[in-house]
Protein backbone atom coordinates (compact mmCIF):
# COMPACT_ATOMS: atom_id res chain seq x y z
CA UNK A 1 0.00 0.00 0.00
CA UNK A 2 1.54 3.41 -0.99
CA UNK A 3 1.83 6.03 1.77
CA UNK A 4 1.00 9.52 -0.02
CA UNK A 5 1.89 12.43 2.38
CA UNK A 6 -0.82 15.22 2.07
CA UNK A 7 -0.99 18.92 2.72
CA UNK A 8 -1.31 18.97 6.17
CA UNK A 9 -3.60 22.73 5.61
CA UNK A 10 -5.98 21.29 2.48
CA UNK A 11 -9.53 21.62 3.20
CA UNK A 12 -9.96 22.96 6.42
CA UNK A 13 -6.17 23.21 7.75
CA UNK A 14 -5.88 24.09 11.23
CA UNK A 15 -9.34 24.47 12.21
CA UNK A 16 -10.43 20.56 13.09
CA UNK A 17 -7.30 20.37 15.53
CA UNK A 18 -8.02 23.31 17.22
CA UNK A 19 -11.72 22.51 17.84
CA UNK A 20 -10.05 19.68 19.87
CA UNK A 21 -7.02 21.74 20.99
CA UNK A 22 -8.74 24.69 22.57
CA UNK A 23 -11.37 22.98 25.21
CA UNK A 24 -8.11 21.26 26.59
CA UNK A 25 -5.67 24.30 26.55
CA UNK A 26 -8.34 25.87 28.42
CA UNK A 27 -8.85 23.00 30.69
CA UNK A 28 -5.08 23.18 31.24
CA UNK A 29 -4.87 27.26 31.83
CA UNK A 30 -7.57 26.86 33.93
CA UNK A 31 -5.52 24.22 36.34
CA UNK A 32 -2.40 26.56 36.37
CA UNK A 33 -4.78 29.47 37.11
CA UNK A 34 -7.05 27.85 39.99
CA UNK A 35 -10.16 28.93 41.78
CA UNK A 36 -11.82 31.77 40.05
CA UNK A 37 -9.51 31.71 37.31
CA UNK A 38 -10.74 28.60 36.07
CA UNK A 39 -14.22 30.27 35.56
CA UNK A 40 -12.44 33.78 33.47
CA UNK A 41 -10.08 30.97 31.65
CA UNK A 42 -13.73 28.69 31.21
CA UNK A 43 -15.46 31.93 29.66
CA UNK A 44 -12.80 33.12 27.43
CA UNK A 45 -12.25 29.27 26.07
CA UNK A 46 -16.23 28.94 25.35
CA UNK A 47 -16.29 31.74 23.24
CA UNK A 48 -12.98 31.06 21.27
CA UNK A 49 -14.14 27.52 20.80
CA UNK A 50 -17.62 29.01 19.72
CA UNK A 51 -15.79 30.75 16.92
CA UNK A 52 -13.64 27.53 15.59
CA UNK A 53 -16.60 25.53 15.55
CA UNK A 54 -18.63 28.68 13.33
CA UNK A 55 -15.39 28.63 11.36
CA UNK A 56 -15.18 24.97 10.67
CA UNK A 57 -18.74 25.03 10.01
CA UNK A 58 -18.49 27.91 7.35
CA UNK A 59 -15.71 25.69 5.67
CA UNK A 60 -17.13 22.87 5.11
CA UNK A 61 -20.67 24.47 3.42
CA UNK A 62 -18.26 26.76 1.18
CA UNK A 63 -16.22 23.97 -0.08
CA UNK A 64 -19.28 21.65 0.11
CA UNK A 65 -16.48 18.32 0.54
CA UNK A 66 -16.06 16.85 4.08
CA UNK A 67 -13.30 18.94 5.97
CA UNK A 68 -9.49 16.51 6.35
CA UNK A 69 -6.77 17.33 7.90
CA UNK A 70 -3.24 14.89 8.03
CA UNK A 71 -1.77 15.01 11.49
CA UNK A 72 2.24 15.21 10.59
CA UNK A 73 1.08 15.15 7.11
CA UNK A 74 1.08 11.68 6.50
CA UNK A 75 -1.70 9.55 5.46
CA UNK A 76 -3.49 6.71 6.41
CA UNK A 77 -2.52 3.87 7.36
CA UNK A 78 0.88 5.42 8.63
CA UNK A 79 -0.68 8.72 9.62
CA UNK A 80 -3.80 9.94 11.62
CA UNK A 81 -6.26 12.06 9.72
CA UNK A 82 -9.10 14.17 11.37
CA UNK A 83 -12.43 14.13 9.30
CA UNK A 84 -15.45 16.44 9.90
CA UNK A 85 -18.50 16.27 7.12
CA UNK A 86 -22.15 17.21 7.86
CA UNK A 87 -22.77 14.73 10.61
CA UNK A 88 -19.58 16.05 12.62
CA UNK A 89 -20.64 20.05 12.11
CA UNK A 90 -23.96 19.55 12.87
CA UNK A 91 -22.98 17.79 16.49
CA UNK A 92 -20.16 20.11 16.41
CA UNK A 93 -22.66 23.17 16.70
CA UNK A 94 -25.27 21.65 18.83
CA UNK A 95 -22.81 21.31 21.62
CA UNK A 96 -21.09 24.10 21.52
CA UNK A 97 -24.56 25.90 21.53
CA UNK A 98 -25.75 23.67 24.80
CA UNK A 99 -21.80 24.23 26.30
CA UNK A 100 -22.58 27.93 26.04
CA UNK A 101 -26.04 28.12 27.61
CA UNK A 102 -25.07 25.61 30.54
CA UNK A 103 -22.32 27.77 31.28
CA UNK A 104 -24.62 30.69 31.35
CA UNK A 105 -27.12 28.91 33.93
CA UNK A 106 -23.65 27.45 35.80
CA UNK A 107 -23.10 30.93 36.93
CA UNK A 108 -25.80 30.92 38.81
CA UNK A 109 -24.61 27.70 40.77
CA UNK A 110 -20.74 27.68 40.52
CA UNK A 111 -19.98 31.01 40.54
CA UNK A 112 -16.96 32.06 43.00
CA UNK A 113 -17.87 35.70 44.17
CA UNK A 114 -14.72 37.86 45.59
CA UNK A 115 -15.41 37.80 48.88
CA UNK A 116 -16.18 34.12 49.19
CA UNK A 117 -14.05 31.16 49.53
CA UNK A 118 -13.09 29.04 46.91
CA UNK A 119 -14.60 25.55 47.26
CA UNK A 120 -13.72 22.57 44.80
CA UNK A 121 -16.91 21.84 43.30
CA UNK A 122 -17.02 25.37 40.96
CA UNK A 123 -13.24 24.48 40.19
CA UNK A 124 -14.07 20.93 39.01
CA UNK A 125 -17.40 22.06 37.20
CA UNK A 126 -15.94 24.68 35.01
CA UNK A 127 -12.28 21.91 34.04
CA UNK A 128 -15.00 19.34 33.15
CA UNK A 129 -16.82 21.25 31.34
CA UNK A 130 -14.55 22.18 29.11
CA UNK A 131 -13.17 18.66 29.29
CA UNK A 132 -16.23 17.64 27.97
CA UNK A 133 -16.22 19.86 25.55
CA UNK A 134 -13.11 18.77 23.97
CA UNK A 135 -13.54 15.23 23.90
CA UNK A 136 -17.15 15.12 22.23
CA UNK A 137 -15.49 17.17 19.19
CA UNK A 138 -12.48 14.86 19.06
CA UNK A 139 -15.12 11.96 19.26
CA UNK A 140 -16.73 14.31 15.84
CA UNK A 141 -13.97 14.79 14.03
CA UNK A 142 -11.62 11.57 14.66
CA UNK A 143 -10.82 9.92 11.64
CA UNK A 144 -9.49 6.23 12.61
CA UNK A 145 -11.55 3.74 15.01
CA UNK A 146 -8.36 3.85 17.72
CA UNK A 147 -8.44 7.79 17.89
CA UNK A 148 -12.34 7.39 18.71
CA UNK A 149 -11.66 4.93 21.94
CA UNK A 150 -9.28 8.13 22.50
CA UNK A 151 -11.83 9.84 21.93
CA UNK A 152 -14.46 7.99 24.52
CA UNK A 153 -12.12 7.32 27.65
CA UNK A 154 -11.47 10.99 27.96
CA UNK A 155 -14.93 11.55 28.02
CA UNK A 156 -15.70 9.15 30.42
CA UNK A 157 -13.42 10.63 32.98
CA UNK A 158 -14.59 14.04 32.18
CA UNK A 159 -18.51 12.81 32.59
CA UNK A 160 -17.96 10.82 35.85
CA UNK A 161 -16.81 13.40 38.18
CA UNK A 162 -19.76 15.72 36.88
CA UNK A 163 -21.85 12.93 38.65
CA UNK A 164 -20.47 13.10 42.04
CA UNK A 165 -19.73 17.11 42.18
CA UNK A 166 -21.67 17.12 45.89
CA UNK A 167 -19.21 14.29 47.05
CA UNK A 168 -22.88 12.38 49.07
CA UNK A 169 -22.75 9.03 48.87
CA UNK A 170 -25.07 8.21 46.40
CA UNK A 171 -23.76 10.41 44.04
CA UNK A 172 -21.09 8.52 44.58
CA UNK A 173 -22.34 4.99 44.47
CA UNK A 174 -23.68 6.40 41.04
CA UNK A 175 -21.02 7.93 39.93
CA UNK A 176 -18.75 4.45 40.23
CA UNK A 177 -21.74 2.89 38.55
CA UNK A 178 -21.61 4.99 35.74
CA UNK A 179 -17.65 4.28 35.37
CA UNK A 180 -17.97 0.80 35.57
CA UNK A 181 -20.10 0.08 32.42
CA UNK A 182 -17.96 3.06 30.82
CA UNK A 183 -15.33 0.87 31.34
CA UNK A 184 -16.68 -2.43 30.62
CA UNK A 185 -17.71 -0.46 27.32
CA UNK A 186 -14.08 0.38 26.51
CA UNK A 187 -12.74 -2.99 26.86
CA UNK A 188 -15.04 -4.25 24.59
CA UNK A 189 -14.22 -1.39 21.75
CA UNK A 190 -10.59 -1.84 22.30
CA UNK A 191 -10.83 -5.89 21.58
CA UNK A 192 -12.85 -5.14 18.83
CA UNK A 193 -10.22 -2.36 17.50
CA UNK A 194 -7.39 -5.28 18.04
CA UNK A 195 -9.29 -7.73 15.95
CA UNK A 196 -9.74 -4.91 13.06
CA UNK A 197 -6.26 -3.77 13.55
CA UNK A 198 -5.31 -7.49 12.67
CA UNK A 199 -7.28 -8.42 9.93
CA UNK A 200 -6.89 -5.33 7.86
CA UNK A 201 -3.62 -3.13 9.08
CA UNK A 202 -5.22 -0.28 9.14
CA UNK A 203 -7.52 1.75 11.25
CA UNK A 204 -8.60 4.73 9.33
CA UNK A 205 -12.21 4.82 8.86
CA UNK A 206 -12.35 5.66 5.31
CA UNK A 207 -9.82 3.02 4.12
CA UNK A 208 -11.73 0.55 6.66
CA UNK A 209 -15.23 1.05 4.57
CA UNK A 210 -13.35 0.26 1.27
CA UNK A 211 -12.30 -2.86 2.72
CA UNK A 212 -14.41 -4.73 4.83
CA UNK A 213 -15.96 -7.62 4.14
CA UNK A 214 -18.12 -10.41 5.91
CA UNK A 215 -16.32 -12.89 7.50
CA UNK A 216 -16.49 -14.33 11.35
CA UNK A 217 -13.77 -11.74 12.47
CA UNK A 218 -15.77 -8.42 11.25
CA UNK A 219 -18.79 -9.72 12.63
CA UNK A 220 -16.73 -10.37 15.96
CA UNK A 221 -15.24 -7.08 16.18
CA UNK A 222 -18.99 -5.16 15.19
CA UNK A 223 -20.67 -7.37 17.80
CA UNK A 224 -17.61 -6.59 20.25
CA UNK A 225 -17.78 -2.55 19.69
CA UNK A 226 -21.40 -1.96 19.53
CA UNK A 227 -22.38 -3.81 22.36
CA UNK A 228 -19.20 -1.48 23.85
CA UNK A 229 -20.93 1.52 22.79
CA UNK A 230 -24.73 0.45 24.08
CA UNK A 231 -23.31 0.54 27.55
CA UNK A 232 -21.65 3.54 27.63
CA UNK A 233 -25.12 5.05 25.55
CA UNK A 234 -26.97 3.49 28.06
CA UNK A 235 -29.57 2.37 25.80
CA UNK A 236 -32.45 -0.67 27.16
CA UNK A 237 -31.63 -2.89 28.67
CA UNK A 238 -28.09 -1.40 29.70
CA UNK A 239 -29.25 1.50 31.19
CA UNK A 240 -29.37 1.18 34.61
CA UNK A 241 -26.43 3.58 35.09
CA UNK A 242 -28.28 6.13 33.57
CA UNK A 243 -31.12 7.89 36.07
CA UNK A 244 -29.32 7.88 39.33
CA UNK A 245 -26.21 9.52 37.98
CA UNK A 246 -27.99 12.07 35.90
CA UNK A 247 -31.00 12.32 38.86
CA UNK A 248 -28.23 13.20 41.62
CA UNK A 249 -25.96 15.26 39.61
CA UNK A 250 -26.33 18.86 39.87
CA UNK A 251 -28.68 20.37 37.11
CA UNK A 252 -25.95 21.74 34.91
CA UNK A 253 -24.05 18.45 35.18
CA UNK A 254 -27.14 16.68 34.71
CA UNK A 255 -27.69 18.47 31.56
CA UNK A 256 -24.25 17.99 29.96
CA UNK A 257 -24.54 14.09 30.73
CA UNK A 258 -28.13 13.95 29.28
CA UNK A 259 -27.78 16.37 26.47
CA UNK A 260 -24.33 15.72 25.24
CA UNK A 261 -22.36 12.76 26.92
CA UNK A 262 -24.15 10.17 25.78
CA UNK A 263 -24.33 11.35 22.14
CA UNK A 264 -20.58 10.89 22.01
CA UNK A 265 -21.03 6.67 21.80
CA UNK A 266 -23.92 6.86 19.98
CA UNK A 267 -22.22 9.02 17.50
CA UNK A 268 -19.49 6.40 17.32
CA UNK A 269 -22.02 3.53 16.37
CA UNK A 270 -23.27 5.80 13.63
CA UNK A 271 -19.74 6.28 12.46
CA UNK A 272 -19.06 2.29 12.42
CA UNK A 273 -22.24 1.14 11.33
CA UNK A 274 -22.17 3.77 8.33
CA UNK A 275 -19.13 4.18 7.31
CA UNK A 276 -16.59 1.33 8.32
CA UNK A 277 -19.43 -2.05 8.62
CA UNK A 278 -21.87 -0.52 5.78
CA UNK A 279 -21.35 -3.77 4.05
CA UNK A 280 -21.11 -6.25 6.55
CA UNK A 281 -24.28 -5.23 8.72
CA UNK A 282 -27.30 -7.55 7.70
CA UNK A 283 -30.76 -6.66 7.93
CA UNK A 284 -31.99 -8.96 11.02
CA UNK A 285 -28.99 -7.34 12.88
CA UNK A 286 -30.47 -3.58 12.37
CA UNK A 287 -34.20 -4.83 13.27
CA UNK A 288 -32.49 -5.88 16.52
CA UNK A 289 -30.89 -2.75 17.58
CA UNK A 290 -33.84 -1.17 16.26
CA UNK A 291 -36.11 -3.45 18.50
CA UNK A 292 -33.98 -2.67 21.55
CA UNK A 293 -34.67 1.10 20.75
CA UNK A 294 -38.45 0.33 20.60
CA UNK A 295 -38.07 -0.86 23.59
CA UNK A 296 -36.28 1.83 25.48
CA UNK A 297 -38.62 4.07 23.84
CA UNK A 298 -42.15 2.13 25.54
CA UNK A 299 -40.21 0.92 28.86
CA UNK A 300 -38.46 4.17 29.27
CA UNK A 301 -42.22 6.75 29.07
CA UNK A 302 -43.70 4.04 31.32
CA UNK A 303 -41.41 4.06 34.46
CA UNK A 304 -41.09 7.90 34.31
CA UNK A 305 -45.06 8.25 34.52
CA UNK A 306 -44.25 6.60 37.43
CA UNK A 307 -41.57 8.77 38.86
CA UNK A 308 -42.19 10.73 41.90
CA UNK A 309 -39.64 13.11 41.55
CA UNK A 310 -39.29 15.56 38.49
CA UNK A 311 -35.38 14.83 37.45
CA UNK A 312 -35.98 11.20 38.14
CA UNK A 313 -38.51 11.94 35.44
CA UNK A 314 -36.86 13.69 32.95
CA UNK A 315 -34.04 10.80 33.53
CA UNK A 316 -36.00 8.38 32.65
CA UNK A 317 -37.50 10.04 29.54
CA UNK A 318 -34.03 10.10 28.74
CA UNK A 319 -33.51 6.50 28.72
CA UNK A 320 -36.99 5.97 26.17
CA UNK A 321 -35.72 9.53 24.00
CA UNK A 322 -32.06 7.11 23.39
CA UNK A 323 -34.21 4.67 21.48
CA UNK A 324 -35.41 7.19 19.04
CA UNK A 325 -31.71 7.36 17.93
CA UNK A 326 -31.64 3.55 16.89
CA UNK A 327 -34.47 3.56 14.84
CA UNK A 328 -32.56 4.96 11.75
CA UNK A 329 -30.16 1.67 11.40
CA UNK A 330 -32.97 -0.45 10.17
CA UNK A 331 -33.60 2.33 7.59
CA UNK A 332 -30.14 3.34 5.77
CA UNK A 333 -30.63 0.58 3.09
CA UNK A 334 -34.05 2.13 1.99
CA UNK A 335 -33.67 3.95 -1.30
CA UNK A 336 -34.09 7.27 0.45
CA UNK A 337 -31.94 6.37 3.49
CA UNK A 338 -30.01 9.78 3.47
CA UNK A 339 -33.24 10.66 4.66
CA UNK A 340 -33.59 8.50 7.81
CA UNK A 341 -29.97 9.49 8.83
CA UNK A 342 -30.87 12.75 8.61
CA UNK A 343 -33.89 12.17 10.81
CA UNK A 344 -31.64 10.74 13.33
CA UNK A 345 -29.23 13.20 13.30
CA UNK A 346 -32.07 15.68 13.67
CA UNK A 347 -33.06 13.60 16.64
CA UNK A 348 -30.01 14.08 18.14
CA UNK A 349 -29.63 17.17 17.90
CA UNK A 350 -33.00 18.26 19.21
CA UNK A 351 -32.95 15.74 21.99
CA UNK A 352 -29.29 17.72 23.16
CA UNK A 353 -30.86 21.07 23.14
CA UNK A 354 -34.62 19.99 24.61
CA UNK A 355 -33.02 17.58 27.11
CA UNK A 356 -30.61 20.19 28.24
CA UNK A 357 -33.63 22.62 28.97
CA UNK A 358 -35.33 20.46 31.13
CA UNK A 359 -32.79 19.24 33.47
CA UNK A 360 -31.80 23.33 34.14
CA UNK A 361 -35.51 23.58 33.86
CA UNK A 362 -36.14 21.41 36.63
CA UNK A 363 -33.02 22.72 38.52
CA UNK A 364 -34.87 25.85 38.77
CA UNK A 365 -37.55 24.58 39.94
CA UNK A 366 -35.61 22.63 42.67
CA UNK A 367 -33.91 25.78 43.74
CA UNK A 368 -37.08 27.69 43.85
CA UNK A 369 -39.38 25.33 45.96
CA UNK A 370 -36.79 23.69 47.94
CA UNK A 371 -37.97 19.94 46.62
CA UNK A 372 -38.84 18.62 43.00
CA UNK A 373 -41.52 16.46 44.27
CA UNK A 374 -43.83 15.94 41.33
CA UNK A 375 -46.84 15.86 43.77
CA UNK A 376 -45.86 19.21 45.06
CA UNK A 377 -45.19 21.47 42.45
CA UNK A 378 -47.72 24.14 43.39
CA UNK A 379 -46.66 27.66 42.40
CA UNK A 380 -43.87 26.95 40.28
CA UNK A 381 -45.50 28.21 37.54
CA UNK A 382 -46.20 31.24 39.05
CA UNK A 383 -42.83 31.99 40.69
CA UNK A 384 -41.01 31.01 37.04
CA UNK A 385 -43.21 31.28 34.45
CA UNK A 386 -40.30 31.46 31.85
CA UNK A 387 -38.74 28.41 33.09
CA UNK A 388 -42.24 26.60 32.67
CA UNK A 389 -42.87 28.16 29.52
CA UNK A 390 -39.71 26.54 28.90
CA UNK A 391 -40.30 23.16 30.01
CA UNK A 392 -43.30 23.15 27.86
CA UNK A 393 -41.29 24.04 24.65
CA UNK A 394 -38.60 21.44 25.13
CA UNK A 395 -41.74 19.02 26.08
CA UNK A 396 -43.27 19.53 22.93
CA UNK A 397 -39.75 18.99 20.98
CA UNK A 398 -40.00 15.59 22.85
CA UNK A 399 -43.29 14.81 22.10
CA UNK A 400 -42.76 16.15 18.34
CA UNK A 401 -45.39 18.90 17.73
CA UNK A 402 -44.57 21.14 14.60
CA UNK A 403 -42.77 22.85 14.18
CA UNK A 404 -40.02 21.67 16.56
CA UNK A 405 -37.12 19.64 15.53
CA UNK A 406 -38.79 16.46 16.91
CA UNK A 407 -41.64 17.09 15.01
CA UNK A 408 -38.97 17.09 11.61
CA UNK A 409 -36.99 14.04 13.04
CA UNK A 410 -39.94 11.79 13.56
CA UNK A 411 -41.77 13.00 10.16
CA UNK A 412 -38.62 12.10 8.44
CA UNK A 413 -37.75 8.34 10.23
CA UNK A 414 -41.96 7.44 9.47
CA UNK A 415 -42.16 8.53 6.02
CA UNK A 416 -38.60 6.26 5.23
CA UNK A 417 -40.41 3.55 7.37
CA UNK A 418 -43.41 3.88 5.72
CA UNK A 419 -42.27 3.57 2.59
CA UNK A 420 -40.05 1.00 3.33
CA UNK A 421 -42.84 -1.11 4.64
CA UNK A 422 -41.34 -1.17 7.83
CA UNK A 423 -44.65 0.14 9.74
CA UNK A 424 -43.99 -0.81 13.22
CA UNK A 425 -41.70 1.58 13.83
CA UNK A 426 -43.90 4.27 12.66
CA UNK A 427 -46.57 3.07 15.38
CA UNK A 428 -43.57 2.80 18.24
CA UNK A 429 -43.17 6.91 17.35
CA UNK A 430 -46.30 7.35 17.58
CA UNK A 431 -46.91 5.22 20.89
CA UNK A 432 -43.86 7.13 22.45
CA UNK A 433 -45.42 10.67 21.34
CA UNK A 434 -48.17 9.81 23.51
CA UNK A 435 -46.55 8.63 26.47
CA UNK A 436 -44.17 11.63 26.56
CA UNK A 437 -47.56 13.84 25.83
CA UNK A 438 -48.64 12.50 29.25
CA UNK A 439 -45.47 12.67 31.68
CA UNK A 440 -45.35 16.34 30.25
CA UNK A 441 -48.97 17.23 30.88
CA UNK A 442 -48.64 16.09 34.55
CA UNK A 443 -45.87 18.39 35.12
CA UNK A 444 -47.01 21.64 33.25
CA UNK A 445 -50.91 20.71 35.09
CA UNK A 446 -49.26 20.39 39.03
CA UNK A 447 -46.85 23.59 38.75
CA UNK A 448 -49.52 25.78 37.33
CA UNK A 449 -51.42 25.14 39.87
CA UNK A 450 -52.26 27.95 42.24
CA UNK A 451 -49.72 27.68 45.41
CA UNK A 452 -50.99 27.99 49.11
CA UNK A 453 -52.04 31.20 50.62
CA UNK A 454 -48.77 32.79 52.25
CA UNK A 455 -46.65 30.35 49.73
CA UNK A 456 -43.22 32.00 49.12
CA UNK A 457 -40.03 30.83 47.26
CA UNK A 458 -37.61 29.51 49.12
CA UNK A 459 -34.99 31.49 46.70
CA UNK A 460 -34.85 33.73 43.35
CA UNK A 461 -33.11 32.57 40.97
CA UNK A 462 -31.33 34.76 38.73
CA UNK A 463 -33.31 36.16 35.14
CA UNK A 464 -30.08 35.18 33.28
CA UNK A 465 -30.69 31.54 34.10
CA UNK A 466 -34.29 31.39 32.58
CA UNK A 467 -33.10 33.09 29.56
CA UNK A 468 -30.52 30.46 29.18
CA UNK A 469 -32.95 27.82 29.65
CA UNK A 470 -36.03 29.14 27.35
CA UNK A 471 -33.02 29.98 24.52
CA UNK A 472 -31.91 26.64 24.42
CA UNK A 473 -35.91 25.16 24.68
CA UNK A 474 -37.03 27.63 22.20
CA UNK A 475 -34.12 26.84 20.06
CA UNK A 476 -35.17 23.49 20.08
CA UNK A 477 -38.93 23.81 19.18
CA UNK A 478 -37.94 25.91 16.45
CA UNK A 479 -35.43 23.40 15.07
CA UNK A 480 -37.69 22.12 12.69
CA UNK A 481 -37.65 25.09 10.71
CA UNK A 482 -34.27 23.97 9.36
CA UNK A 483 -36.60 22.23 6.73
CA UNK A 484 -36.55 25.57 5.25
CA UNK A 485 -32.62 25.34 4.85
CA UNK A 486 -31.44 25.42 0.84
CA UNK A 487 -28.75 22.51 1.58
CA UNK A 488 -29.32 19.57 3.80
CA UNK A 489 -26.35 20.16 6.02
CA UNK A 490 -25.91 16.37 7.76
CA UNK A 491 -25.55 15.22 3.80
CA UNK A 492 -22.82 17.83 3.28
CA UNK A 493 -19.24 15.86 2.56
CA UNK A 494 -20.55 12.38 2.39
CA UNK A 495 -21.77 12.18 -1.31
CA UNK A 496 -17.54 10.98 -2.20
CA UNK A 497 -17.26 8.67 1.26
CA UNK A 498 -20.94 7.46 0.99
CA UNK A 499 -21.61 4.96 3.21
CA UNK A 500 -22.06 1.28 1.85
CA UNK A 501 -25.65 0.93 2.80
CA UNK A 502 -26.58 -1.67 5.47
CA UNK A 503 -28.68 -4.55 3.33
């Protein structure tokens, strides 16, 4: 095989690296810095990585190709190449958008006045946030199958410690939880990575989907990293990490680990399934991890009409929103499949942005009256009325009423099913619209609900923190307008690398 060094600054140079490279320089400022510096270092990070992300995004619609760039400028298989097409921006953006607005409503819990003391969990909070940060986009833009596990362990140990920021027991009890399947996860990737590394010599993605075949080892090493990747995405039946760790984390940590953390393994099936095992996957083997998703999507609404505590709740409709994601797999082969992984994509990204709303959403509430008991939400609505209208919005993303981006996502992944013949999964959309329709009504009915006489909040919480929530839950209803869009950005760079379709 000849190795053909490339221009290290063709299509899209510098900026991939430093999407990666500035969370962590910031992350490592921050550490020299200390205490309230790592909040100022935090601030001035979000916004520089805010502009590399617009500017990555800008190049890869002008040039309309997916974005490369050749570490040492060397190629694959001798050389490491980061990738980003449409896929990668659009997650890209999404998280840099809910990174920015949970920093906003983080000032409101981890701030570090003056005249106070400094305290560890603010120092922790703002690191892992950027930590965060900079592993999702490396998970994005990584262009070989070893440089994802990369990739995924330094987002593990960035997501753990946001579980068990209060130090209580149980948060820590979850928190260990949550590492352990991470872990588990890993090992299986990494064997899996071993047995591709062995068969083929390489692990770029792109020369992987020109040569895979069928054969026992592929089928060993797929089997190996997605079941690595369902535990760490927590989807049915391995989610059991899931609700306590995001239920006892604080709000904002809750809503990174919701919104964004697990996206990063899903994203990495998507990547493998797509674009390295497009020709290996058969068709009973997508109706099963579409079935599991079918399942998270019915189990998942049921328990958390049964919750009696709001972010127990909105965990749990986490868990059932996860299966949506799967659905697409089934659907790639499908004439129209660009479609369907558009739909998911779409899902994705409104799930980050509605799921993100809800947990600060319901942090608000906490803060305000003292509990999140679901039985005793009396006078929330009047005390925050934005934050409630704000609930409501990123309720109705989840249930998928027009024009929100969950309306778009699940008109997109019926019509492909539809057509396909593949019905059921149209009716398991349309079973889980109704459930969430019902876990959401219950809330919005018991904190509208007049308080008692003499009722009075137990504290105010700051205006800038319900303007971060509504943006991010009016950004998300109003996702679906992206219809309107002249280009379908996920589609963007993947006509030349097109995924082999799954059969």
């Amino acid at each position: 095989m000849t190795l053909t060094p490339l221009n290290p600054s063709t299509q899209g140079g510098l900026s991939l690296a430093l999407a990666v490279l500035v969370p962590f320089a910031g992350v490592l400022v921050g550490i020299v810095l200390g205490g309230r510096g790592a909040q100022r270092m935090a601030w001035i990070t979000i916004v520089a990585g805010i502009g590399v992300v617009v500017d990555v995004t800008t190049r890869l619609l002008t040039s309309g190709d997916a974005l490369r760039y050749a570490l040492g400028g060397w190629a694959p298989p001798l050389g490491v190449t980061l990738h980003a097409d449409g896929l990668s921006v659009c997650m890209m953006l999404v998280v840099a958008v809910v990174v920015g607005a949970v920093a906003v409503y983080a000032n409101g819990d981890f701030d570090t006045p003056a005249q106070s003391r400094e305290a560890r969990a603010p120092f922790s909070f703002w690191l892992l946030l950027l930590a965060v940060w900079g592993s999702l986009n490396l998970v994005f833009v990584s262009g070989d199958v070893f440089t994802l596990y990369v990739a995924l362990e330094l987002l593990t140990f960035a997501g753990v410690p946001l579980v068990s920021l209060d130090g209580r027991a149980e948060t820590l009890q979850a928190a260990l939880r949550y590492l352990l399947y991470a872990l588990i996860g890993s090992m299986l990737y990494l064997l899996g990575v071993f047995l591709i590394y062995g068969a083929y010599g390489t692990l770029d993605v792109e020369l992987l989907g020109r040569m895979t075949g069928p054969g026992l080892v592929v089928w060993t090493a797929m089997a190996l990293m997605t079941a690595g990747m369902l535990a760490k995405t927590a989807l049915f039946p391995l989610h059991l990490w899931l609700p306590p760790a995001h239920a006892g984390a604080p709000a904002a940590a809750s809503a990174l680990l919701s919104a964004l953390v697990v996206k990063g393994s899903w994203f990495v099936i998507v990547r493998l399934w797509l674009d390295v095992f497009g020709g290996v996957v058969g068709a009973p083997v997508a109706q099963l991890l579409a079935g599991l998703g079918a399942l998270a999507i019915v189990v998942g609404n049921v328990v958390a009409l049964r919750q009696l505590r709001l972010k127990l709740l909105i965990a749990y409709s986490t868990v059932a929103q996860i299966g949506y994601l799967f659905l697409l797999f089934p659907l790639v082969a499908q004439p129209d499949g660009a479609r369907a992984v558009t739909g998911g994509l779409l899902q994705a990204v409104s799930h980050a942005s509605a799921k993100a709303a809800m947990f600060l959403a319901a942090g608000l509430i906490y803060s305000t009256l003292g509990h999140d008991r679901l039985a005793d939400l009396r006078g929330a609505g009047r005390a925050l009325p934005m934050t409630l209208t704000a609930f409501a919005l990123a309720g109705a993303t989840l249930i998928g009423l027009p024009p929100s981006g969950g309306f778009l996502a699940k008109w997109l992944l019926m019509s492909v099913s539809l057509e396909a013949g593949q019905w059921w999964w149209a009716v398991v959309m349309l079973l889980g619209g109704l459930l969430t329709s019902a876990y959401v009504f219950i809330v919005l009915v018991r904190a509208i609900a007049p308080a008692e006489a003499g009722w009075t909040p137990k504290r105010q919480v700051p205006r800038y923190q319900e303007f971060a929530v509504l943006g991010l839950a009016t950004g998300s209803f109003l996702l679906g307008l992206v219809v309107m869009l002249p280009v379908d950005v996920a589609q963007v760079g993947r006509s030349a690398s097109a995924p082999a379709r799954v059969p």
